[in-house]
N, C-alpha and C. Protein backbone atom coordinates (compact mmCIF):
# COMPACT_ATOMS: atom_id res chain seq x y z
N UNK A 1 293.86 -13.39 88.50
CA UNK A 1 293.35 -12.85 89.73
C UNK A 1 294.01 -11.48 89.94
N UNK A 2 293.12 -10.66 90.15
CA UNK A 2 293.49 -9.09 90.59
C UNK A 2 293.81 -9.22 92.41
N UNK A 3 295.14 -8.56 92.31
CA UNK A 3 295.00 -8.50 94.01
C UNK A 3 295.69 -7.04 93.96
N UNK A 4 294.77 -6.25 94.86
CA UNK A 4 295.07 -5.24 95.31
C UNK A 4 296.80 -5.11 96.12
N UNK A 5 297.51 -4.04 95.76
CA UNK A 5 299.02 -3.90 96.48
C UNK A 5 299.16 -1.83 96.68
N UNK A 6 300.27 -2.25 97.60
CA UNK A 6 300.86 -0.50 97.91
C UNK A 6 302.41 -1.03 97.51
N UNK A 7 302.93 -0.33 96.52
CA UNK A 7 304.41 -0.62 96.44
C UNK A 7 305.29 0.45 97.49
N UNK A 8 305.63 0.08 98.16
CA UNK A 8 306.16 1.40 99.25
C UNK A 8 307.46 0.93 98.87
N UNK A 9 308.13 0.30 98.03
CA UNK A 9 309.34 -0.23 97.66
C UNK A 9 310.19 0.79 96.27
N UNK A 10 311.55 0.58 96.32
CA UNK A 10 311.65 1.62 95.05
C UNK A 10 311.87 0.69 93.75
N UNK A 11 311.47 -0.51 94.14
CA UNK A 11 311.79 -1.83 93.10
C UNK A 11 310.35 -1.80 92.62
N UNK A 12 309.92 -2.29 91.02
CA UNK A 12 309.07 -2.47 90.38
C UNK A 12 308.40 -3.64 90.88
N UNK A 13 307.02 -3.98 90.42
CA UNK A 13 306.16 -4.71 91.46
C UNK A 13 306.67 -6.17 90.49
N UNK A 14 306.61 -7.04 91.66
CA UNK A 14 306.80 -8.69 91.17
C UNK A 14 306.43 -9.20 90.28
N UNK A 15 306.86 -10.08 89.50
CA UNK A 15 306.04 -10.50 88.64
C UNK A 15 306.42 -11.89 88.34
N UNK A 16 305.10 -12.92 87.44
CA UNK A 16 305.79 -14.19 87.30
C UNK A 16 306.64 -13.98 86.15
N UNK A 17 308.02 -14.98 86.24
CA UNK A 17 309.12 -14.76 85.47
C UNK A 17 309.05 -15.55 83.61
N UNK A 18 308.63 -16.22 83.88
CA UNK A 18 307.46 -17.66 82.98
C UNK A 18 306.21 -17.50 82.94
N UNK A 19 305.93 -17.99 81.70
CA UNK A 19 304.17 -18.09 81.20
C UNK A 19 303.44 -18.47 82.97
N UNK A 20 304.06 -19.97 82.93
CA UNK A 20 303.78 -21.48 83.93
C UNK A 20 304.50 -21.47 85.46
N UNK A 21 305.05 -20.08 85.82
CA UNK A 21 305.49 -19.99 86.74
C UNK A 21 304.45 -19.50 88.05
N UNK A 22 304.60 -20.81 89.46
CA UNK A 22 303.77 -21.08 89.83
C UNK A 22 303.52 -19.44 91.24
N UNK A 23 305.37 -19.21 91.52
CA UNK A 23 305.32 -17.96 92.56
C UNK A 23 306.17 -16.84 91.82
N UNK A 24 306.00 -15.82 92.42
CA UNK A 24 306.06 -14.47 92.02
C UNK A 24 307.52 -14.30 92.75
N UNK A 25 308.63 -13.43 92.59
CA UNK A 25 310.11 -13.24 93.67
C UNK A 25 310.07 -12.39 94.36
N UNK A 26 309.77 -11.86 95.60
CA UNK A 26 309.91 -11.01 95.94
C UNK A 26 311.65 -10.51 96.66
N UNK A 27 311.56 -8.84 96.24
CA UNK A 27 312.84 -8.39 96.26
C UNK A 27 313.02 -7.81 97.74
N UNK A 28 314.14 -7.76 98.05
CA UNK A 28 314.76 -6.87 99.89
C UNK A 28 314.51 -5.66 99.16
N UNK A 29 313.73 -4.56 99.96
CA UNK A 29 313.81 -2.94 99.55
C UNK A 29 314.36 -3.11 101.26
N UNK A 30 315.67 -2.39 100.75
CA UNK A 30 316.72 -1.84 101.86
C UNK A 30 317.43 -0.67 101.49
N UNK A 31 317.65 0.16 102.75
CA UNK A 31 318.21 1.23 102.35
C UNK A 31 319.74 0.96 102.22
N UNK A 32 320.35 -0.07 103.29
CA UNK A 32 321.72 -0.70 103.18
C UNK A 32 321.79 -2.33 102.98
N UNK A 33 322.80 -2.47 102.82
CA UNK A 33 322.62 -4.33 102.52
C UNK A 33 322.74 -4.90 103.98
N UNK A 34 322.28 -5.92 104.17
CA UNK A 34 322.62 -6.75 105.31
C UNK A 34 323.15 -8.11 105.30
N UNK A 35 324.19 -8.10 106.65
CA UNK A 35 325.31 -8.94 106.28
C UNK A 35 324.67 -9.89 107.14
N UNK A 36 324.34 -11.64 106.83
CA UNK A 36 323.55 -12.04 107.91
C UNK A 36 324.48 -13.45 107.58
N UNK A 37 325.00 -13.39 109.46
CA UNK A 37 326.25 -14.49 109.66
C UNK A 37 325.70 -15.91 109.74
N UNK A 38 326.62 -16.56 109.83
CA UNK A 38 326.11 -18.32 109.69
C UNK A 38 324.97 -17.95 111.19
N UNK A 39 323.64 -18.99 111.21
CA UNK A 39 322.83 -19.30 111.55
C UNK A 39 321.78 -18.20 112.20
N UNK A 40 322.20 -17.09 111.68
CA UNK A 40 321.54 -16.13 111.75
C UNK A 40 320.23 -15.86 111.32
N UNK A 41 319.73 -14.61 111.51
CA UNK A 41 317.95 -14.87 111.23
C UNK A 41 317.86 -13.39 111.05
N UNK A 42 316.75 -13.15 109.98
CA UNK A 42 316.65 -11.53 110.10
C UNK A 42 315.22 -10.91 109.11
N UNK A 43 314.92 -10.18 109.73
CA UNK A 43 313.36 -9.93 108.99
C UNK A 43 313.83 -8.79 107.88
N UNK A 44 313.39 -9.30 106.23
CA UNK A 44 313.90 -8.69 105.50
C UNK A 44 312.46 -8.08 104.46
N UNK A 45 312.60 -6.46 105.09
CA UNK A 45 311.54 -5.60 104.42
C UNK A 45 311.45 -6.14 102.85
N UNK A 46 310.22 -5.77 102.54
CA UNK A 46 309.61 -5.68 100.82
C UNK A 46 309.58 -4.12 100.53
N UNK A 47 308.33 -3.47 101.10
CA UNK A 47 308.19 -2.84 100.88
C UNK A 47 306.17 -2.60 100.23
N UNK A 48 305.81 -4.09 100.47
CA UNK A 48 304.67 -4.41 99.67
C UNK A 48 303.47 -4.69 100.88
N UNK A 49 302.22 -4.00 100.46
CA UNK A 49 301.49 -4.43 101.22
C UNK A 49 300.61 -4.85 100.22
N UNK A 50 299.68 -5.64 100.95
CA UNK A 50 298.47 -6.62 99.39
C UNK A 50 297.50 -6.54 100.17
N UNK A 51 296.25 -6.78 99.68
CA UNK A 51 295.16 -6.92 100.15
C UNK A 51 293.99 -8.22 99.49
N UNK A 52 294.35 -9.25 99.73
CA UNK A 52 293.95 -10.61 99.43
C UNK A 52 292.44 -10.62 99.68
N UNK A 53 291.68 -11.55 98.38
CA UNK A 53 290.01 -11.51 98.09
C UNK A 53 290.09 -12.84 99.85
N UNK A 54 288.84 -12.68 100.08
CA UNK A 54 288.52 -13.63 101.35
C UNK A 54 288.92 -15.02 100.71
N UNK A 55 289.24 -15.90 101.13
CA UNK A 55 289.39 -17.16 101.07
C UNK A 55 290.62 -17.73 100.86
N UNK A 56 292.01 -16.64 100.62
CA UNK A 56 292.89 -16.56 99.72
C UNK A 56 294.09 -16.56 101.09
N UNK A 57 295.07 -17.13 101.00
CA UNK A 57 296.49 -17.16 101.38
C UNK A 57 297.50 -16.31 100.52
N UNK A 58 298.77 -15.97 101.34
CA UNK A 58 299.84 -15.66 100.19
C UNK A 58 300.63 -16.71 101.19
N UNK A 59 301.33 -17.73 100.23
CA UNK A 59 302.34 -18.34 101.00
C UNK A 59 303.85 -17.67 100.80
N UNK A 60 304.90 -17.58 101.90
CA UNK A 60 306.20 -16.97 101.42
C UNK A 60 307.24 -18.58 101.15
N UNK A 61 308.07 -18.96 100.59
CA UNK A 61 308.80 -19.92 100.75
C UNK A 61 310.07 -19.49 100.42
N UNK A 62 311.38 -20.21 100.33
CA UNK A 62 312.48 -19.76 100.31
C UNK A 62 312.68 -20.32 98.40
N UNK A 63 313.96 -19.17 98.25
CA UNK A 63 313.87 -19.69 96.39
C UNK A 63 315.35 -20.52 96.79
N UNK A 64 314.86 -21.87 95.26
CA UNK A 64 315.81 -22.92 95.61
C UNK A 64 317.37 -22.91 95.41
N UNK A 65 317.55 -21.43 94.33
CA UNK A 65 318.75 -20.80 94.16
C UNK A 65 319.48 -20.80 95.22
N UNK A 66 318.79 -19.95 95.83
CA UNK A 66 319.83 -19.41 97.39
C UNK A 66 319.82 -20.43 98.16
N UNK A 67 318.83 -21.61 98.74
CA UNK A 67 319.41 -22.45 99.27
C UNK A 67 319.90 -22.98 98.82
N UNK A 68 320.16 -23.45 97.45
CA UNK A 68 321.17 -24.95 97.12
C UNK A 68 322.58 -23.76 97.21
N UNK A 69 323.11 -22.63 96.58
CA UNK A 69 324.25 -22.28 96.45
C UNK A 69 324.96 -21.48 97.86
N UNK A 70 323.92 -21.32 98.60
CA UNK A 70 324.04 -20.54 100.01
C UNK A 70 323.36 -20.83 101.21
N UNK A 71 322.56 -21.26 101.30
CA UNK A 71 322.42 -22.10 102.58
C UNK A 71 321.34 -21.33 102.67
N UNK A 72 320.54 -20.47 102.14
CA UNK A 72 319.52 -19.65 102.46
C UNK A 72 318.74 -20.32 102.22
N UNK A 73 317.17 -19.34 103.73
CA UNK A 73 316.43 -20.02 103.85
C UNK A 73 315.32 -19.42 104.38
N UNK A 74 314.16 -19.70 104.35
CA UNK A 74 312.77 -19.17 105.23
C UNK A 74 312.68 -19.81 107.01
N UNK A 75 312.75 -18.51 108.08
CA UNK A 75 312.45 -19.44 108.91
C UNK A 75 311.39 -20.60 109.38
N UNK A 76 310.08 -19.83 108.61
CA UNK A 76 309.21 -19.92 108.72
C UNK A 76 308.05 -20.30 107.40
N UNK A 77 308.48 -21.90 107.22
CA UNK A 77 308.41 -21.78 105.48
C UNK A 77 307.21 -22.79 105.43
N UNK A 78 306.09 -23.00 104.83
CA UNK A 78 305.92 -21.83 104.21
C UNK A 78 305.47 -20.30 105.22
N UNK A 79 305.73 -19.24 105.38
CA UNK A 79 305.24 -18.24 105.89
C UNK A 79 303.65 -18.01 105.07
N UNK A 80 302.59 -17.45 105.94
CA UNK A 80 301.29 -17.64 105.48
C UNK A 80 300.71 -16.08 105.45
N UNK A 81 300.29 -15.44 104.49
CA UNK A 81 299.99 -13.68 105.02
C UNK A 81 298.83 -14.02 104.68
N UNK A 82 298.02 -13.84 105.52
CA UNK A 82 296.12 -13.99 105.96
C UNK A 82 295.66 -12.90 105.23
N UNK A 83 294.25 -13.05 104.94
CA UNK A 83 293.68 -12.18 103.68
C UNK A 83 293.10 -10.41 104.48
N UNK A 84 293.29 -11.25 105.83
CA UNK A 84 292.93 -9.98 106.51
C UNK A 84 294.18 -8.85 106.91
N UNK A 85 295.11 -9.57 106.42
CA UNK A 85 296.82 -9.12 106.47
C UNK A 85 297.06 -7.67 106.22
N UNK A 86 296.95 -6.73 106.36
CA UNK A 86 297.40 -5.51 105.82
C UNK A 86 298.76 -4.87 105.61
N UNK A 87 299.53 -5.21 106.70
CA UNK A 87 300.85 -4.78 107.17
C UNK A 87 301.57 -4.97 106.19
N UNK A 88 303.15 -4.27 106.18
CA UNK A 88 304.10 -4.94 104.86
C UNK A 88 304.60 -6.34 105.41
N UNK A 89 304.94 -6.78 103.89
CA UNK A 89 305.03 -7.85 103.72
C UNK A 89 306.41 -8.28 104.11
N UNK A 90 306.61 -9.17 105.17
CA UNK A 90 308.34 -9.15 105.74
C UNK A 90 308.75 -10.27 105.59
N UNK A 91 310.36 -10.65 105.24
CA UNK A 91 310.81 -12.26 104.97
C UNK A 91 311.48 -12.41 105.98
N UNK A 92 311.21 -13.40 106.96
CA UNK A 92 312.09 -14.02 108.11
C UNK A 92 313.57 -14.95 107.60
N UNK A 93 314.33 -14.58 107.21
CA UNK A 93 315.32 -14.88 106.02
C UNK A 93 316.33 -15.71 107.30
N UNK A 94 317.14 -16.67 106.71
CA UNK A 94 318.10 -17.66 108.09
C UNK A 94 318.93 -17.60 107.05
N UNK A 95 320.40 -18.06 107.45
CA UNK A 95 321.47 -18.55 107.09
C UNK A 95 321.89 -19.84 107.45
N UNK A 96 321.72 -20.58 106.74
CA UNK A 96 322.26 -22.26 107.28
C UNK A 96 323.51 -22.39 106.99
N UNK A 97 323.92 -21.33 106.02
CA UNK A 97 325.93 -21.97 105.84
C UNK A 97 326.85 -21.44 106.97
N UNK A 98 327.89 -21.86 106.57
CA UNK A 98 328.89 -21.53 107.33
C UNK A 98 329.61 -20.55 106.93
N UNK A 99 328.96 -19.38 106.15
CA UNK A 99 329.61 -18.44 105.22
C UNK A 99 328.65 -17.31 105.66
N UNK A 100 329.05 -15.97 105.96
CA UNK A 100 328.37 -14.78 106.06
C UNK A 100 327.96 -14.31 104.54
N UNK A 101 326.53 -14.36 104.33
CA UNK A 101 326.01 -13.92 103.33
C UNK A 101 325.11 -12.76 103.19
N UNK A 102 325.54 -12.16 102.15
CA UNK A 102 324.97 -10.32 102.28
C UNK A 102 323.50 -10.22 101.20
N UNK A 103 322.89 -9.51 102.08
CA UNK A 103 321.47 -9.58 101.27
C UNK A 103 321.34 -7.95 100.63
N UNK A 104 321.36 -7.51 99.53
CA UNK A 104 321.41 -6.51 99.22
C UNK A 104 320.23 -6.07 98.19
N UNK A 105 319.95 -4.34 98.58
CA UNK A 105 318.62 -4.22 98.00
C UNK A 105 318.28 -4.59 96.60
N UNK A 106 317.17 -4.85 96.56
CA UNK A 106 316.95 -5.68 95.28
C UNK A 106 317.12 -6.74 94.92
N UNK A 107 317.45 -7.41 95.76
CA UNK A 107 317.95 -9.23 96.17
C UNK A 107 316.77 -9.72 96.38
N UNK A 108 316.18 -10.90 95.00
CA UNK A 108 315.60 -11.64 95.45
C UNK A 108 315.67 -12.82 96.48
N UNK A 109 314.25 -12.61 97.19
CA UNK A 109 314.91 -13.16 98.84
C UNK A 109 313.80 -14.17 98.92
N UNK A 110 312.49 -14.24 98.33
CA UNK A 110 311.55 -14.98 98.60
C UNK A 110 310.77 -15.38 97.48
N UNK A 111 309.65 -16.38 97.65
CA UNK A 111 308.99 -16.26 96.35
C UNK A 111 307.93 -16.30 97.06
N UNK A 112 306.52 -16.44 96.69
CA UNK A 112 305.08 -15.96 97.24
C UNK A 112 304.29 -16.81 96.04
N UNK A 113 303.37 -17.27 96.55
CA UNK A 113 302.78 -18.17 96.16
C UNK A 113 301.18 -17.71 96.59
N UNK A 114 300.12 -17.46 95.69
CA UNK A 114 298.89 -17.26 96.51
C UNK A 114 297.97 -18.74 96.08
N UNK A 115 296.88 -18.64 97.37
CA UNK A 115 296.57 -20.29 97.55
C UNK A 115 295.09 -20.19 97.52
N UNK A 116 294.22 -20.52 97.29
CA UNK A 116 292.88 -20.76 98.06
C UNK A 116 292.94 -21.60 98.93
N UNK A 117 291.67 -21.41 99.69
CA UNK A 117 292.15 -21.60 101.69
C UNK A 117 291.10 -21.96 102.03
N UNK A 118 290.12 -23.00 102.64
CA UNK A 118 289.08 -23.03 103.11
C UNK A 118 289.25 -22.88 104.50
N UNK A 119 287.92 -22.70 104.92
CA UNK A 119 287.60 -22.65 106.57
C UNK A 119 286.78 -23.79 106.59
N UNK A 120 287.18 -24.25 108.35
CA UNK A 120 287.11 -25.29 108.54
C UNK A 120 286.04 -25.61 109.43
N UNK A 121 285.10 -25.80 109.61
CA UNK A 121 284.18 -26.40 110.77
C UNK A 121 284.46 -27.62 111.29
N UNK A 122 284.72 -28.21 112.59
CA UNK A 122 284.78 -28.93 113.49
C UNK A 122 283.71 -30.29 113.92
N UNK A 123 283.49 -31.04 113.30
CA UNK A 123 282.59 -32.23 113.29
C UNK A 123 282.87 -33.18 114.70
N UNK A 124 282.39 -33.04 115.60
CA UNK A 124 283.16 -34.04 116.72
C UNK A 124 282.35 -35.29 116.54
N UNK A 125 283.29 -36.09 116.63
CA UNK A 125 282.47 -37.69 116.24
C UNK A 125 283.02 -38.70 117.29
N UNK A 126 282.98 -39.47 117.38
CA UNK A 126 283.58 -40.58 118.76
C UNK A 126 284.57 -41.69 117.79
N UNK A 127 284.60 -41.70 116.67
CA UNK A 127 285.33 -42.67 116.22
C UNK A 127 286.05 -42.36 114.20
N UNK A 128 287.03 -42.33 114.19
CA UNK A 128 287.14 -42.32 112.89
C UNK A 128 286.86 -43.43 111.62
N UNK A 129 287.11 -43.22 110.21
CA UNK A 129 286.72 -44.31 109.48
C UNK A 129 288.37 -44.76 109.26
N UNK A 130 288.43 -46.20 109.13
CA UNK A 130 289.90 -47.23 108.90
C UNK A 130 290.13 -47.17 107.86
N UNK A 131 291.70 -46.78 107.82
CA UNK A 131 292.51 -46.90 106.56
C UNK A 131 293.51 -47.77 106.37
N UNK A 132 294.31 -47.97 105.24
CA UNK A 132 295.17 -48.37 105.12
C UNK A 132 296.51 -48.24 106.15
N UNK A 133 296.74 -47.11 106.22
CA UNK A 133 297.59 -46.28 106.73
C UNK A 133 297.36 -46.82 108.58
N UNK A 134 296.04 -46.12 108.58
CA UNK A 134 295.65 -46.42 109.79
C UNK A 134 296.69 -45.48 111.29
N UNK A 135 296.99 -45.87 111.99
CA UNK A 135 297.69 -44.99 113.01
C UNK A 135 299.76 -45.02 112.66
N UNK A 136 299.84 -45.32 111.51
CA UNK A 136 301.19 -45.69 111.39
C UNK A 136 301.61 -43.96 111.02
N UNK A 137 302.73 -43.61 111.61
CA UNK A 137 303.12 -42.05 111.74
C UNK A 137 304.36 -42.17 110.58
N UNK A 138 305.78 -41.74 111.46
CA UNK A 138 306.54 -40.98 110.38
C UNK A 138 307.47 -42.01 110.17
N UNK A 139 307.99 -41.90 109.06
CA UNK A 139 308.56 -42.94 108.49
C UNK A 139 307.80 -44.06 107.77
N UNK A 140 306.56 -44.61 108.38
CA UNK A 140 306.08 -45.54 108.09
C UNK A 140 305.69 -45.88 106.73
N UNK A 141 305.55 -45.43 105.68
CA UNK A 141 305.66 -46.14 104.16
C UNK A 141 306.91 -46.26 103.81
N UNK A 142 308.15 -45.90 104.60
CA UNK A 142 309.39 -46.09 103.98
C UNK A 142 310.07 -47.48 104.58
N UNK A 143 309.57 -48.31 105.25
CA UNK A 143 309.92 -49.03 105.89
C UNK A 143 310.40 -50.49 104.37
C-alpha cells in the first residue's frame, strides 16, 4: 500500500524493520530531548504528516521495549489518526516508572500500525439474537 507522507522531520522516513513486521517505529524529531518524570505525560512531535486512502486507520501503540524496561507508554493506546487526518503526527507518550526518563531526538517512541476500517450503519431492532456468552461482562470466562 502506497500512502502519501510530508517528512517535516530530519530523521529518514519509517520503515518496517522485518520482512513480517506488522508496525512501522516512529521516531521523536526534537530539537532538545525531553526529560519526562514518573507519571508524567507529554505530546511527542514526529515530524510526519500522511494522508491515508478512505477506509484506512493509522493506529499509534506503545513499543514493548520501552514498556517492559521503562515503564513507557501510550496514553492513548491504541491512538487512531483518521484518514481525513492531515495534521502532524503526535505521540501522547506517559511514564509509568518511578524513574525520570529522557526521550531524545531520534528515539523510537511509537509504532503505527495501518488498519482497514469500516463504517458503520445503525440497524435498530427491539431484540438481540442469544448467545452463549449472553449478558455475562468482565471477567466472566475466567471464572
Amino acid at each position: 500500500m502506497k500512502i502519501r507522507v510530508i517528512n517535516n522531520s530530519k530523521h529518514a522516513l519509517p520503515t518496517h524493520q522485518t520482512p513480517q513486521a506488522a508496525a512501522i517505529d516512529l521516531v521523536a524529531n526534537l530539537a532538545e530531548s525531553i526529560t519526562l518524570a514518573p507519571l508524567e505525560r507529554t505530546l511527542v512531535p514526529t515530524g510526519l504528516h500522511i494522508a491515508l486512502p478512505e477506509g484506512y486507520e493509522a493506529q499509534l501503540r506503545p513499543r514493548s521495549g520501552l514498556a517492559l524496561k521503562h515503564g513507557i507508554s501510550l496514553v492513548n493506546t491504541p491512538a487512531t489518526i483518521d484518514a481525513d487526518y492531515r495534521g502532524e503526527i503526535g505521540v501522547i507518550v506517559i511514564n509509568f516508572s518511578n524513574e525520570p526518563f529522557i526521550i531524545k531526538d531520534g528515539e523510537r517512541i511509537a509504532q503505527m500500525v495501518v488498519a482497514k476500517c469500516e463504517r458503520i450503519e445503525w440497524e435498530l431492532v427491539e431484540a438481540l439474537d442469544e448467545t452463549e456468552r449472553g449478558h455475562g461482562g468482565f471477567g466472566h470466562t475466567g471464572r
